[in-house]
Protein backbone atom coordinates (compact mmCIF):
# COMPACT_ATOMS: atom_id res chain seq x y z
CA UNK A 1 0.00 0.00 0.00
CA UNK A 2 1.20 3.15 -0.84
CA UNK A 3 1.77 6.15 0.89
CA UNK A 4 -1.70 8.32 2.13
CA UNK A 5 -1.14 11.79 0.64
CA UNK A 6 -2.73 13.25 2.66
CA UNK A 7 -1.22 12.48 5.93
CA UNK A 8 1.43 14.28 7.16
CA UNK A 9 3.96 13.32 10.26
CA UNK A 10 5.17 15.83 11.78
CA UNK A 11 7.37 17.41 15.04
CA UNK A 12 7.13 20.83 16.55
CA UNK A 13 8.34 23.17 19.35
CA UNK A 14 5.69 25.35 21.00
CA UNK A 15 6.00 27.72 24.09
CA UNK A 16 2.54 28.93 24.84
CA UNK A 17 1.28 31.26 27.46
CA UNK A 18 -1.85 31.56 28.25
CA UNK A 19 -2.56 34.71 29.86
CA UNK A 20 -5.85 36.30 30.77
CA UNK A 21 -6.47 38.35 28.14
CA UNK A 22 -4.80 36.94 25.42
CA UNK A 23 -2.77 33.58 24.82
CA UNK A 24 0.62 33.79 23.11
CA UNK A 25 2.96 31.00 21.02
CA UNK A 26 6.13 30.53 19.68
CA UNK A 27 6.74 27.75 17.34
CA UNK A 28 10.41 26.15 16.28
CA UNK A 29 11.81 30.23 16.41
CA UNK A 30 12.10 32.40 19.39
CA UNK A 31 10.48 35.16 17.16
CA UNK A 32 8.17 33.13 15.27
CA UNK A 33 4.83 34.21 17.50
CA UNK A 34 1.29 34.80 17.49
CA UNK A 35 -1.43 35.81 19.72
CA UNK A 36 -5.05 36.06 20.31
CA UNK A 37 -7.56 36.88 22.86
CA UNK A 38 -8.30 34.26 25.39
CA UNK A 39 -11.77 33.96 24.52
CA UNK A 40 -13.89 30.76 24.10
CA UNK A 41 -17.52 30.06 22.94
CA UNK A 42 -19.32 26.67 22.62
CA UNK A 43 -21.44 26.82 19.69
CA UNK A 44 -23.31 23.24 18.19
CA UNK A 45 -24.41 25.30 15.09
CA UNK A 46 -22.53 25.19 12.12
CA UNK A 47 -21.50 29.00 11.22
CA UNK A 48 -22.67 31.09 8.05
CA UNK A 49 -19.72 32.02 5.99
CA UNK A 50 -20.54 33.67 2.80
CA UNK A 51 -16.95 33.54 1.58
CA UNK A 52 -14.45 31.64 4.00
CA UNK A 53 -11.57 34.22 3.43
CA UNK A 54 -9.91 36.17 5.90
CA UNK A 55 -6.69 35.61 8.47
CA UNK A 56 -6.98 32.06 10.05
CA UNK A 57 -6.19 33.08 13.55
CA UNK A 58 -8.93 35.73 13.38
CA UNK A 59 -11.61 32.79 12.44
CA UNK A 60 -10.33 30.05 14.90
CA UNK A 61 -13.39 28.16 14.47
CA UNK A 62 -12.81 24.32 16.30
CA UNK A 63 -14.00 21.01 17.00
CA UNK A 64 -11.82 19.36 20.23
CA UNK A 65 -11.80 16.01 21.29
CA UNK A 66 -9.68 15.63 24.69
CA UNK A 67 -9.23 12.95 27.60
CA UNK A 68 -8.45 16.27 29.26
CA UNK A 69 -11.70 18.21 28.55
CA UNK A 70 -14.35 17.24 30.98
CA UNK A 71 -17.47 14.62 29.50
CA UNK A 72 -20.59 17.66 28.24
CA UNK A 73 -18.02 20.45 28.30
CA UNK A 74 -19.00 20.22 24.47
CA UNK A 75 -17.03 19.75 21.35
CA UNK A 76 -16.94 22.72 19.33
CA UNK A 77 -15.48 25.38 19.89
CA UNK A 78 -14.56 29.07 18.70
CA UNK A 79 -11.90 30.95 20.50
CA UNK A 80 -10.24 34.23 20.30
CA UNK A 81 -10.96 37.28 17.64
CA UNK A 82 -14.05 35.14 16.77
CA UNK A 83 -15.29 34.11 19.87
CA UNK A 84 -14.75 37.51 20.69
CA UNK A 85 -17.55 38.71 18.25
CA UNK A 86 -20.48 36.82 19.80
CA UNK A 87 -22.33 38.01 22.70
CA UNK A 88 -22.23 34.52 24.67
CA UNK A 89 -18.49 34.57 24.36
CA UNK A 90 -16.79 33.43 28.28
CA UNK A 91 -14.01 35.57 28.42
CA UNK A 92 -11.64 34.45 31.70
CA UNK A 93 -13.87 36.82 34.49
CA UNK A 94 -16.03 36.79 37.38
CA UNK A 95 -16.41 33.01 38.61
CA UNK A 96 -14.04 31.83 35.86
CA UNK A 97 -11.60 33.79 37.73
CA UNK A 98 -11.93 32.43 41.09
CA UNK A 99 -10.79 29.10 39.37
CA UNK A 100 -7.59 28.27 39.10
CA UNK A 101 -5.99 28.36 35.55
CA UNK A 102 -4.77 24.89 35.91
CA UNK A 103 -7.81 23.94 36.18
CA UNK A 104 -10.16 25.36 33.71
CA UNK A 105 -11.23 24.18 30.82
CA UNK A 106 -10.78 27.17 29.03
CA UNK A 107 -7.02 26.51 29.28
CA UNK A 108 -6.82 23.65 28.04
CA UNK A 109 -9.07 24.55 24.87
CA UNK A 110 -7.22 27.48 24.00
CA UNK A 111 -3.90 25.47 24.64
CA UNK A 112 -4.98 23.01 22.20
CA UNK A 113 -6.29 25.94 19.73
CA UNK A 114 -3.08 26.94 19.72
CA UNK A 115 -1.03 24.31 19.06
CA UNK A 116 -3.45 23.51 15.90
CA UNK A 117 -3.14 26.74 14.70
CA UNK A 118 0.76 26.19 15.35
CA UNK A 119 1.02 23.18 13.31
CA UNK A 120 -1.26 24.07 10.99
CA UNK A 121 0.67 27.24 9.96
CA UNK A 122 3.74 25.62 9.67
CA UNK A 123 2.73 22.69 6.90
CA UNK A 124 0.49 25.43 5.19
CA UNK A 125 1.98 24.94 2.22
CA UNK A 126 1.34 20.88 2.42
CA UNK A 127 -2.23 22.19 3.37
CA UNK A 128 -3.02 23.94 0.22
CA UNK A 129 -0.94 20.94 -1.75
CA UNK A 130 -3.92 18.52 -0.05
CA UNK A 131 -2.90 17.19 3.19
CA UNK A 132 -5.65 16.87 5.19
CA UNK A 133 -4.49 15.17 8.40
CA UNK A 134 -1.59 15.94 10.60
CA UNK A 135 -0.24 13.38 13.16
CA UNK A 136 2.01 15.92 15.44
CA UNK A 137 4.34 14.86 18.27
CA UNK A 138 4.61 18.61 20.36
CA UNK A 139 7.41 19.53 22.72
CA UNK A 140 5.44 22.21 24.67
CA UNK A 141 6.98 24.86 27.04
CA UNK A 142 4.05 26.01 29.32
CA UNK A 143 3.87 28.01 32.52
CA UNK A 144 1.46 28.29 35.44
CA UNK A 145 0.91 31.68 38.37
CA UNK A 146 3.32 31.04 41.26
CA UNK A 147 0.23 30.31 43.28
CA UNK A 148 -0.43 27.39 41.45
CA UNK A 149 2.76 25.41 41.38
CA UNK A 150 1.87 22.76 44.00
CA UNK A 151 -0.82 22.20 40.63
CA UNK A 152 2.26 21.15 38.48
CA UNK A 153 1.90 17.95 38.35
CA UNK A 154 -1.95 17.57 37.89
CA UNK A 155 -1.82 20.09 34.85
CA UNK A 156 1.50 18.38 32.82
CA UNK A 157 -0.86 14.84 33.25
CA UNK A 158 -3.57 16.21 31.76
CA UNK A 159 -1.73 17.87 28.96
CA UNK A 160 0.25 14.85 28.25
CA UNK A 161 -2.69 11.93 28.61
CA UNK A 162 -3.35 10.52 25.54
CA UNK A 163 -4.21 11.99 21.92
CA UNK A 164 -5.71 15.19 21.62
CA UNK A 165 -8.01 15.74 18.47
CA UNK A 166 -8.56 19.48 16.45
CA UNK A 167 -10.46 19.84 13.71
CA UNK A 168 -10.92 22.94 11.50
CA UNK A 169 -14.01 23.32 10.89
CA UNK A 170 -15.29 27.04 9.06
CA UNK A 171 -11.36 28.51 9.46
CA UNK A 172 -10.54 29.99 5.92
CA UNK A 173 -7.30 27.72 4.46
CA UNK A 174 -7.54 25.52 6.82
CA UNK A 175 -10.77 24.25 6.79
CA UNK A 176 -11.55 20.61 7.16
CA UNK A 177 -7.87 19.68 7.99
CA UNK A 178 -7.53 17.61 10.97
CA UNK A 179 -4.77 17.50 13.50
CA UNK A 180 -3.65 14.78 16.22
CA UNK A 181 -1.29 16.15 19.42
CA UNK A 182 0.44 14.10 21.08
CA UNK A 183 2.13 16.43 23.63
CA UNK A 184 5.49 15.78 25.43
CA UNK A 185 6.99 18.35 28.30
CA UNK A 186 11.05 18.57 28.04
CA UNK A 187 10.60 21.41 30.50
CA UNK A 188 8.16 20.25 32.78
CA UNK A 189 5.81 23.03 33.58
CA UNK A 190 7.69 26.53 34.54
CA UNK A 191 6.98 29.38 36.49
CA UNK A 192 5.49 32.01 34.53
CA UNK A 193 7.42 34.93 35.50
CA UNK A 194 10.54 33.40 36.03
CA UNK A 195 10.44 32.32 32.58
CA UNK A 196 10.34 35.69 31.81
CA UNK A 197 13.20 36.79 33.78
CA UNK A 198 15.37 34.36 31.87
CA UNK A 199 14.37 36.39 28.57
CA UNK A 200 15.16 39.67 30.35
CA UNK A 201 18.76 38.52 31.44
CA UNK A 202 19.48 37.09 28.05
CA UNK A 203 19.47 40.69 26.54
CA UNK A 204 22.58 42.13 25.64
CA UNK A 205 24.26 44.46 28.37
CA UNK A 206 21.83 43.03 31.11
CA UNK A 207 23.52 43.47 34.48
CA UNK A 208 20.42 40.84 36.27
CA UNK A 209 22.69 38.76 36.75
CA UNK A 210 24.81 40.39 39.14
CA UNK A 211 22.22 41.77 41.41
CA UNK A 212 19.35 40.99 43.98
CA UNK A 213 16.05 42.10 42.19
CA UNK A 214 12.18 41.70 42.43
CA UNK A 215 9.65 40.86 39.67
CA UNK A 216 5.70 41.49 39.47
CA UNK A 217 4.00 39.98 36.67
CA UNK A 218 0.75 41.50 36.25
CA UNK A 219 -1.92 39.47 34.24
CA UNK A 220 -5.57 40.01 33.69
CA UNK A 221 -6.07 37.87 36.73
CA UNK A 222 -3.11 37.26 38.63
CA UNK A 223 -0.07 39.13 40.37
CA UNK A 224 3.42 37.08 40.67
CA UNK A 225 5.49 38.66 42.56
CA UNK A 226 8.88 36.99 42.73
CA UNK A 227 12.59 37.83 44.37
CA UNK A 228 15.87 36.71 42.97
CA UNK A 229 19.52 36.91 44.16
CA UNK A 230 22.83 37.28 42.34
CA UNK A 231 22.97 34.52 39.49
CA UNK A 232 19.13 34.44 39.41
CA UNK A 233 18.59 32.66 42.22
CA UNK A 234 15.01 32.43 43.04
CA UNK A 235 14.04 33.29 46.65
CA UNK A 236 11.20 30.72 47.06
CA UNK A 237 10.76 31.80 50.63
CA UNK A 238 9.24 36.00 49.93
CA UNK A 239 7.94 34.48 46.24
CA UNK A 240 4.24 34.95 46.30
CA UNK A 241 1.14 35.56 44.31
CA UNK A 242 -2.01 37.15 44.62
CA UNK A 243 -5.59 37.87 42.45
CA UNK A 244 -5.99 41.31 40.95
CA UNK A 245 -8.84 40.83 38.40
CA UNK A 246 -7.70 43.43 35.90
CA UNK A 247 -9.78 41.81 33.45
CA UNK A 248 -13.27 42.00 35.75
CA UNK A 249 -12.39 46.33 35.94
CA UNK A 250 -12.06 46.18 31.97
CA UNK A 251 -15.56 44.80 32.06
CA UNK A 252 -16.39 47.23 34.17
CA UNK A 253 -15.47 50.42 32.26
CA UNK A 254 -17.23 49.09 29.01
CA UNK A 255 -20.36 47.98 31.01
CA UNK A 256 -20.09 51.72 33.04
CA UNK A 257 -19.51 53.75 29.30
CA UNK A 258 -22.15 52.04 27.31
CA UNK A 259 -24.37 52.51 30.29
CA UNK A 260 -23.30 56.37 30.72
CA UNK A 261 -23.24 56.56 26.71
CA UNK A 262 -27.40 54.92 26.54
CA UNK A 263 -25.53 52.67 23.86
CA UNK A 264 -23.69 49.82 23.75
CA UNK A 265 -20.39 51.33 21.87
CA UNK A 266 -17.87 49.42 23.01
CA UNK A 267 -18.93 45.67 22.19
CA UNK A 268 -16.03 43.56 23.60
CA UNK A 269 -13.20 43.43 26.56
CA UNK A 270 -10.55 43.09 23.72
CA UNK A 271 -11.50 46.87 22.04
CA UNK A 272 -11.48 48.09 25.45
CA UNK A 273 -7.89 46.20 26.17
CA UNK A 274 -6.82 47.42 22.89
CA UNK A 275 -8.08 51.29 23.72
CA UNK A 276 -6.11 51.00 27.31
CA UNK A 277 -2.56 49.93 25.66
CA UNK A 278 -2.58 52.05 22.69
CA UNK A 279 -4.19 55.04 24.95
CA UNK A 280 -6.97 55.51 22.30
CA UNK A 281 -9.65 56.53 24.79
CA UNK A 282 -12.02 58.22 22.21
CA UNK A 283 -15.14 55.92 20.86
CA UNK A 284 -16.15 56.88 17.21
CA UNK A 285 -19.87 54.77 16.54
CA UNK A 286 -20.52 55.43 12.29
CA UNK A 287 -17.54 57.93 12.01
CA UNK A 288 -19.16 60.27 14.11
CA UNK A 289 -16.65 61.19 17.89
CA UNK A 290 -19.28 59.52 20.79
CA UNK A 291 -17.26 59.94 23.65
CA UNK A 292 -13.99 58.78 25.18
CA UNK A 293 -13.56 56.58 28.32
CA UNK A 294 -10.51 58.22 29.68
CA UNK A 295 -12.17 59.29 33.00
CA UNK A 296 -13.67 55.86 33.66
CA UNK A 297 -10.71 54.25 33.10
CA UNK A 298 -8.20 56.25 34.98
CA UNK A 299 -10.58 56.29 38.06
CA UNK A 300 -10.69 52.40 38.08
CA UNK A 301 -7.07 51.78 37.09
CA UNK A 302 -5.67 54.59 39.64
CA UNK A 303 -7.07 52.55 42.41
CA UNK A 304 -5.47 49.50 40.95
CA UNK A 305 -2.40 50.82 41.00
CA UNK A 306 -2.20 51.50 44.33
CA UNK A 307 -3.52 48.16 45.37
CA UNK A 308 -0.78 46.49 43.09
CA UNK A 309 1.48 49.11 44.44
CA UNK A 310 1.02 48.09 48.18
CA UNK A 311 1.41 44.58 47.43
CA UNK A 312 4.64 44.88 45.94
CA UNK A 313 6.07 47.03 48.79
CA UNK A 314 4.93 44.64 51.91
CA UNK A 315 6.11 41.91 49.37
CA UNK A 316 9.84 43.95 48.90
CA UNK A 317 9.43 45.03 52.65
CA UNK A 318 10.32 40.68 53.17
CA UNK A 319 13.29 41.21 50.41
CA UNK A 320 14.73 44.42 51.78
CA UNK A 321 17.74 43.90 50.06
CA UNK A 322 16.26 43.63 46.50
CA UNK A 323 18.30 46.53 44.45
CA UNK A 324 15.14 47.71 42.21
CA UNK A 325 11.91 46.02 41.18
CA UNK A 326 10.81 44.81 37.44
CA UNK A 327 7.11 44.85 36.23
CA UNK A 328 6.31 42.89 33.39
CA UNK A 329 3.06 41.39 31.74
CA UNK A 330 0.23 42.04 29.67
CA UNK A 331 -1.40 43.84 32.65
CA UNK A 332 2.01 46.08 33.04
CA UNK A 333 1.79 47.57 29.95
CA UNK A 334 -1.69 48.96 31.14
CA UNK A 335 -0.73 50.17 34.53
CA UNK A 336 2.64 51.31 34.59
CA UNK A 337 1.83 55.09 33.96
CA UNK A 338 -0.99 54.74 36.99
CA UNK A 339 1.85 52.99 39.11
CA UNK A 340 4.30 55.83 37.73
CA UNK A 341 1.71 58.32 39.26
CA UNK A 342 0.92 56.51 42.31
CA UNK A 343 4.35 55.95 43.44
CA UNK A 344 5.69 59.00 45.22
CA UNK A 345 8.74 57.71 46.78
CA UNK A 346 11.43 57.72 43.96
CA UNK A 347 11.37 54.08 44.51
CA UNK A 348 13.85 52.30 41.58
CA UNK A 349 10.86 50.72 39.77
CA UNK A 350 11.51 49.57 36.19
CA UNK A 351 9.07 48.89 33.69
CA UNK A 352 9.64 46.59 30.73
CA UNK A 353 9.31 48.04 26.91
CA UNK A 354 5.45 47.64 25.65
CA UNK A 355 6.15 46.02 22.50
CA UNK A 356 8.00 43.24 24.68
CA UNK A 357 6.01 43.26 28.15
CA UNK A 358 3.53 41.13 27.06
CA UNK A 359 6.09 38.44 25.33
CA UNK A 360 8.20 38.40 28.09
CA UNK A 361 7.30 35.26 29.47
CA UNK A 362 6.86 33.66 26.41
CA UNK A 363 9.92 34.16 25.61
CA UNK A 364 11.60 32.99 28.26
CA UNK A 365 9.72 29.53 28.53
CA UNK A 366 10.51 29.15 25.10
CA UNK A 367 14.39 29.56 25.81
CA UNK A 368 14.03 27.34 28.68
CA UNK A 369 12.32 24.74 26.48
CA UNK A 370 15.24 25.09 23.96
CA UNK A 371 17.45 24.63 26.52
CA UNK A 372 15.95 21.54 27.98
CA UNK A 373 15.76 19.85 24.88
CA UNK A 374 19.74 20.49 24.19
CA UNK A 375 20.50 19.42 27.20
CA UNK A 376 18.07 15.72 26.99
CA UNK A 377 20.07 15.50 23.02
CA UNK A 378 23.04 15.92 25.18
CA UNK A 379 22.53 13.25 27.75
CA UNK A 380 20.86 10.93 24.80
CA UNK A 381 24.36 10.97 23.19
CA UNK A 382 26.15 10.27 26.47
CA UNK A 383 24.14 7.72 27.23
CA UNK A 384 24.69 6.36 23.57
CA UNK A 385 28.22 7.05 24.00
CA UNK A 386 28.53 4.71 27.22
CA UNK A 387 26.59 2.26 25.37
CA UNK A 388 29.02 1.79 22.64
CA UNK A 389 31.84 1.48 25.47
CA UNK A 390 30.26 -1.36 27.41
């Protein structure tokens, strides 16, 4: 029997993050990345497309079968920019919050979307020459809030139990293509914001590794707040985390606009996350200026910041001898100015670039991964080595 052309084997590397607005990859390159909101809707109707054309990622449109995705949970699935667009969409707030992230479904569906969209991307080309099914085996790089580390375990079982199943169903290119995971975990399961420390040291001139230092990660959901020594030694002892439900206020100042505006405006979370990080605070409706949510947000985020702000000085207060303190995240790049203007003291607080605050901890799981993997080819050819010897 010949060989099915339409079957494709295949390997990949992934880092993902899934943070609580939007979940982030990097496939076999460091700077090969994508992102999209971490939104999910179940939907058992199959969706109207007048002409399937358009950007894959923005129509991420699903069908998931999982050992890891609990029995009536449902099948199909759209996530991000599309599931973004319908008014049933169960962005990661309120109740969904309160869970851990280890331990939501959500996580696991979006984790899965993205590897798809991952290997999908990658054998394109094969796609569009007629491959229609995709056996991958996925090293995956994948981190968890310091608060739930004791969850390690649990959460590397369920990604790694079994076959996962994702098929395209309505995504323009990739439509009917099907794709088995099979996941493996060089790395284990790391620490989200010490993964992105490792990125920040590996920059050219960095002097982190010569000093003591604290971290915050801010997320949509959670604060890490972590302390390292000289040689980036992590300080598991004043290491803690805490819930700051950045993405329940961003609800909050759409649902408080459209309710001052008589209108609803602003339709999603994501516009309003996109309006707080660009600082586009005025809201056109049919080309017309409607109104701009600049005093809404800066009253809810002010108040934020000083909450974050507290936290991270009673955390330093237990580090005392932590030189300056690092905020990075999705979340920093939305509250640094209000922490700027909050902080009085002259305190040496450091902020991360925008364009890389939100990768940072991508980027660093996916240079752990890299180096884990190097250093398991490493011991493979010792142990080969020896073999030969005996």
């Amino acid at each position: 029997m010949g060989k099915d052309p339409t079957l494709l084997n295949t390997n990949i590397t992934v880092a993902v993050d899934n943070g609580n607005s939007f979940v982030k990859a990097a496939y076999d390159n460091i700077n090969q990345t994508f992102m999209f909101p971490n939104v999910t809707v179940q939907s058992d109707q199959k969706r109207k497309v007048i002409l399937n054309q358009g950007d894959p990622i923005d129509n991420l449109d699903l069908e998931i079968v999982s050992p890891s995705i609990p029995e009536g949970f449902g099948r199909h699935f759209q996530i991000g920019v599309l599931a973004s667009r319908h008014p049933r969409a169960q962005a990661i707030i309120g109740h969904k919050a309160a869970q851990m992230k280890s331990q939501r479904p959500e996580t696991m569906i979006t984790t899965l979307g993205a590897l798809a969209y991952a290997i999908a991307t990658k054998h394109k080309a094969e796609i569009a020459n007629g491959v229609r099914r995709i056996r991958a085996q996925v090293k995956l790089g994948i981190g968890l809030p310091i608060a739930e580390v004791s969850e390690a375990q649990a959460f590397s079982d369920k990604l790694t139990r079994g076959v996962h199943m994702v098929a395209f169903r309505s995504t323009p290119q990739y439509e009917g293509v099907e794709v088995e995971i099979q996941i493996s975990l060089p790395d284990g399961i790391n620490v989200d914001n010490v993964s992105g420390i490792i990125d920040l040291a590996s920059e050219p001139k960095s002097t982190l590794l010569e000093k003591s230092f604290g971290v915050a990660d801010l997320g949509g959901i959670d604060l890490d707040i972590a302390f390292f020594k000289p040689g980036l030694q992590l300080d598991d002892y004043t290491s803690t985390g805490f819930r700051i439900n950045l993405n329940d206020i961003i609800t909050r100042i759409r649902k408080d606009f459209n309710a001052q505006m008589g209108q609803d405006l602003i339709k999603s979370d994501v516009n309003v996350i996109e309006r707080l990080v660009n600082k586009d605070f005025e809201v056109k409706w049919q080309g017309l200026v409607k109104g701009n949510i600049g005093d809404i947000a800066n009253l809810y985020l002010t108040e934020l910041a000083r909450d974050v702000l507290d936290r991270v000085l009673d955390a330093w207060a237990e580090a005392p001898e932590a030189e300056e303190f690092l905020f990075i995240g999705g979340g920093a790049t939305i509250l640094a100015s209000y922490i700027k203007d909050v902080e009085r003291q002259g305190r040496p607080l450091r902020f991360d670039v925008q364009e890389h605050s939100q990768l940072r901890n991508l980027r660093g799981t996916f240079r752990s991964l890299e180096s884990a993997m190097e250093t398991g080819v490493q011991l493979g050819a010792e142990v080969a080595a020896g073999d030969e010897t005996v």
